[in-house]
C-alpha atoms as a PDB file:
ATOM      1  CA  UNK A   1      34.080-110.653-115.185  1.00  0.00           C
ATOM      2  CA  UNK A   2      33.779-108.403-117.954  1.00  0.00           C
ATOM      3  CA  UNK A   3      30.329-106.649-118.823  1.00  0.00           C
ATOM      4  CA  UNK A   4      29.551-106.587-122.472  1.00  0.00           C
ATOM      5  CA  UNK A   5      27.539-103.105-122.906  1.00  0.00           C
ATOM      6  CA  UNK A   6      26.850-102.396-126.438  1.00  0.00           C
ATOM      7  CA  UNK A   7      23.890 -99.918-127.605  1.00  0.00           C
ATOM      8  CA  UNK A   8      22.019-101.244-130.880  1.00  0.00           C
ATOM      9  CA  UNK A   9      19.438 -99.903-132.718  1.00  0.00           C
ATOM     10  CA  UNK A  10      17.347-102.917-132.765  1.00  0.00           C
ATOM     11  CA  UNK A  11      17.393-106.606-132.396  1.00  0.00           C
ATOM     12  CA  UNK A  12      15.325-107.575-134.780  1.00  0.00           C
ATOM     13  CA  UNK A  13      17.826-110.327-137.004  1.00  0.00           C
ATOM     14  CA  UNK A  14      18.157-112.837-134.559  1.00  0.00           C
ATOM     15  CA  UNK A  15      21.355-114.362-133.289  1.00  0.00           C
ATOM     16  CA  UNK A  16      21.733-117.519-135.538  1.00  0.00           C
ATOM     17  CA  UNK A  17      25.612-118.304-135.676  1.00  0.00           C
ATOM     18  CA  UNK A  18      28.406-117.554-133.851  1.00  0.00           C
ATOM     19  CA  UNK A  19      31.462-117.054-134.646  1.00  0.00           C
ATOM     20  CA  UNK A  20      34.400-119.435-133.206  1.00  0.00           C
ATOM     21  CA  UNK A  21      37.049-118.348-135.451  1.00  0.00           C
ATOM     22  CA  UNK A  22      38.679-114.852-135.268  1.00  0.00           C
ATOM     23  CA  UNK A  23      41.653-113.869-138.154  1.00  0.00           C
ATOM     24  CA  UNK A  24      43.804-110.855-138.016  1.00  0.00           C
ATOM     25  CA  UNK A  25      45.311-108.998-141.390  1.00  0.00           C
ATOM     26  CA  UNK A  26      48.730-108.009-140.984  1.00  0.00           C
ATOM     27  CA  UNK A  27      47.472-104.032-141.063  1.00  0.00           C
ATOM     28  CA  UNK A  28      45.125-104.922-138.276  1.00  0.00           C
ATOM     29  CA  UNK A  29      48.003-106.213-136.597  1.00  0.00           C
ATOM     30  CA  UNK A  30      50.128-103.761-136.844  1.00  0.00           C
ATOM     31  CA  UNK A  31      46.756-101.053-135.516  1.00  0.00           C
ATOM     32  CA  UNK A  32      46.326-103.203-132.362  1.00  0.00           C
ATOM     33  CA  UNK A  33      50.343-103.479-131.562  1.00  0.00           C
ATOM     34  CA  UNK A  34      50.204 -99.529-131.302  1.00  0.00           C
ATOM     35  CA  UNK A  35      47.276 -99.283-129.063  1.00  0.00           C
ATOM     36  CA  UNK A  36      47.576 -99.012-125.067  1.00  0.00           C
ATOM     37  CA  UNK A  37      46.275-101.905-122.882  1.00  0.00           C
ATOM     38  CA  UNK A  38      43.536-100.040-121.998  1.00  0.00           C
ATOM     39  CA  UNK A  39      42.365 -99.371-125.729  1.00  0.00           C
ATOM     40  CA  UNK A  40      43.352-103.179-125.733  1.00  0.00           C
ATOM     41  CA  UNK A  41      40.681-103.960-123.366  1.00  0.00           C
ATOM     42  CA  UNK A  42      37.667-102.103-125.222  1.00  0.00           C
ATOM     43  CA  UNK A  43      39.093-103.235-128.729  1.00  0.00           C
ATOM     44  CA  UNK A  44      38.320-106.626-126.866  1.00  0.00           C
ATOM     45  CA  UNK A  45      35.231-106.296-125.841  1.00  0.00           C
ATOM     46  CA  UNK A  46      34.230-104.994-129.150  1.00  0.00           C
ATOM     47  CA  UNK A  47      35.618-108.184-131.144  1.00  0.00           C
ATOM     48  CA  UNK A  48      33.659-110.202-128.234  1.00  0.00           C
ATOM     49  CA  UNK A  49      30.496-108.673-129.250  1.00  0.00           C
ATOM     50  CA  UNK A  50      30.827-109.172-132.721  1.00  0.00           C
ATOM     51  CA  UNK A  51      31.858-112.419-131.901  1.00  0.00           C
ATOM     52  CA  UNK A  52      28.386-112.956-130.529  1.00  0.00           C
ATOM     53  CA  UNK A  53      26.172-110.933-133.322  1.00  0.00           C
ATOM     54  CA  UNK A  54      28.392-110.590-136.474  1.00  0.00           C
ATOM     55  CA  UNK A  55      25.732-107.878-138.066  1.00  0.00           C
ATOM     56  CA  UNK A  56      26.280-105.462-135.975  1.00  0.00           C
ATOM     57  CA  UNK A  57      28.489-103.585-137.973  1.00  0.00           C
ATOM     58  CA  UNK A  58      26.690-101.666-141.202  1.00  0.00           C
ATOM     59  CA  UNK A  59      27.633-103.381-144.659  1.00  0.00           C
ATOM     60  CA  UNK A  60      29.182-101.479-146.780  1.00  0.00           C
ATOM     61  CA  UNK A  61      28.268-100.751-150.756  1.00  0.00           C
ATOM     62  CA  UNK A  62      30.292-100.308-153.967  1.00  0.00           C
ATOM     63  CA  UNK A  63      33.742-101.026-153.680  1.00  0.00           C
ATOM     64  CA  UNK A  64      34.012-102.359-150.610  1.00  0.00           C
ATOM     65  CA  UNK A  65      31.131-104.187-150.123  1.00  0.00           C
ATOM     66  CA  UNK A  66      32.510-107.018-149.035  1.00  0.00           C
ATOM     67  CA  UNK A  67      33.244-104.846-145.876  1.00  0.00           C
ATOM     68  CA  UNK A  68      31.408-104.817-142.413  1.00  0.00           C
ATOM     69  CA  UNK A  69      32.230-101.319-140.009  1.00  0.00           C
ATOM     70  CA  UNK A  70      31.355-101.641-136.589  1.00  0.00           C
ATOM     71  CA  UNK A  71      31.633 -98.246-134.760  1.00  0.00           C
ATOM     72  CA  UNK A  72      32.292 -98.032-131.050  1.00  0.00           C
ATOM     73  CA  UNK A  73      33.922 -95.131-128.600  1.00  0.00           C
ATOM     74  CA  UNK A  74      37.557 -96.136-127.457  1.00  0.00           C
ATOM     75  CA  UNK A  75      38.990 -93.408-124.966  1.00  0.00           C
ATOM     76  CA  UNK A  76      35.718 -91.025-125.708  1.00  0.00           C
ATOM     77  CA  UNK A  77      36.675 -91.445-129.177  1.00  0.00           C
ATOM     78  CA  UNK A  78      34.698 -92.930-132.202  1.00  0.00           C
ATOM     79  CA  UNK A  79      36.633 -95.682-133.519  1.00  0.00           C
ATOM     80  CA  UNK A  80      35.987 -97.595-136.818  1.00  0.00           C
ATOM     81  CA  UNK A  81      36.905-101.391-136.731  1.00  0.00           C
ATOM     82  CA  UNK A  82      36.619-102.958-140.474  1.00  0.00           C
ATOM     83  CA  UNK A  83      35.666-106.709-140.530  1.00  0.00           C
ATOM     84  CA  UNK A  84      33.712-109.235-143.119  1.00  0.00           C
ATOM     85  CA  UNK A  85      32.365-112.621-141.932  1.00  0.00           C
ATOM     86  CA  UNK A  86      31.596-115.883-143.503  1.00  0.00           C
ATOM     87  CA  UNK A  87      28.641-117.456-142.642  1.00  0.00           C
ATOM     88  CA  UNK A  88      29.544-121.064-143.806  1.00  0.00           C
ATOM     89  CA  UNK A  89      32.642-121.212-141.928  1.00  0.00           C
ATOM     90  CA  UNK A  90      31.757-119.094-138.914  1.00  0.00           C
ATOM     91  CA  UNK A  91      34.960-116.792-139.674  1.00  0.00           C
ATOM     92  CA  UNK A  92      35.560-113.465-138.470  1.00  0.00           C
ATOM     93  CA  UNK A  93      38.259-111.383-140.339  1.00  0.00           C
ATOM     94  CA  UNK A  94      39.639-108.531-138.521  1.00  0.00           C
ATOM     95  CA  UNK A  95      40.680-105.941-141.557  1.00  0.00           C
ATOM     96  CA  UNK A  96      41.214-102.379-140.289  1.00  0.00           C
ATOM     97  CA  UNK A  97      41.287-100.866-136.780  1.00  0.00           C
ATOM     98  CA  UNK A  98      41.361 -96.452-136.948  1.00  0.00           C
ATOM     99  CA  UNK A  99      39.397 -93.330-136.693  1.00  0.00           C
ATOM    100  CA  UNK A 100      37.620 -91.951-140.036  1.00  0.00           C
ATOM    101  CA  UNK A 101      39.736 -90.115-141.310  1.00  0.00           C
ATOM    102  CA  UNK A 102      41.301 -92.238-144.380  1.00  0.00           C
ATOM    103  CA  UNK A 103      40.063 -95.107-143.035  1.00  0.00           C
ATOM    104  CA  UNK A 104      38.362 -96.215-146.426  1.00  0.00           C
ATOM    105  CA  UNK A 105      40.552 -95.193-148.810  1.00  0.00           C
ATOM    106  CA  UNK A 106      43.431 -97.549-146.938  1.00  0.00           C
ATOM    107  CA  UNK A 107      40.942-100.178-147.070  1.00  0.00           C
ATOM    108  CA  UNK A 108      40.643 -99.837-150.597  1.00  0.00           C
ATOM    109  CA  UNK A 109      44.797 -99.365-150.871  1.00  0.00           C
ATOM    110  CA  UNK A 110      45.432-102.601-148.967  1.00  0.00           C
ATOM    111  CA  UNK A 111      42.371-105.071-150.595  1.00  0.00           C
END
């Protein structure tokens, strides 16, 4: 059994939906076919959590404000997974998997 650990600042939106459908881009693909199957597991339990609480990425402004970020450590390393979810459809879109560096301006390249 897997134990879902995930530090948040606060719970205070509480958990109304959940989301039963999960979509991959092509890009995010592509990220998740170069990763390790350890990275594979933590990726996992990271799409599991937002799974269960779909704010827990910070929504992005601007440009890309259709954009959710959820930031979590994979291999002691901060790792940036870009998502957006639909409420009336209980969708989650899996958009960008990398570290910061250029991670929003290939966002903005592939949208």
């Amino acid at each position: 059994m897997l134990k879902l650990n995930v530090k948040l600042a606060s719970w205070k939106v509480t958990i109304l939906t959940k989301a039963t459908t999960v979509l991959q881009t092509p890009t995010f693909k592509k990220a998740v076919k170069k990763l390790k199957p350890n990275q594979k597991k933590e990726l996992d339990l990271a799409v599991k959590a937002l799974m269960i609480k779909s704010t827990l990425g910070e929504q992005k402004k601007g440009d890309l404000a259709f954009l959710r970020v959820y930031k979590f450590k994979m291999n002691k390393q901060l790792t940036l997974l870009g998502y957006s979810f639909n409420n009336g459809t209980l969708i989650l879109k899996l958009m960008a998997l990398g570290s910061h560096e250029n991670f929003y301006r290939d966002i903005k390249r592939h949208t």
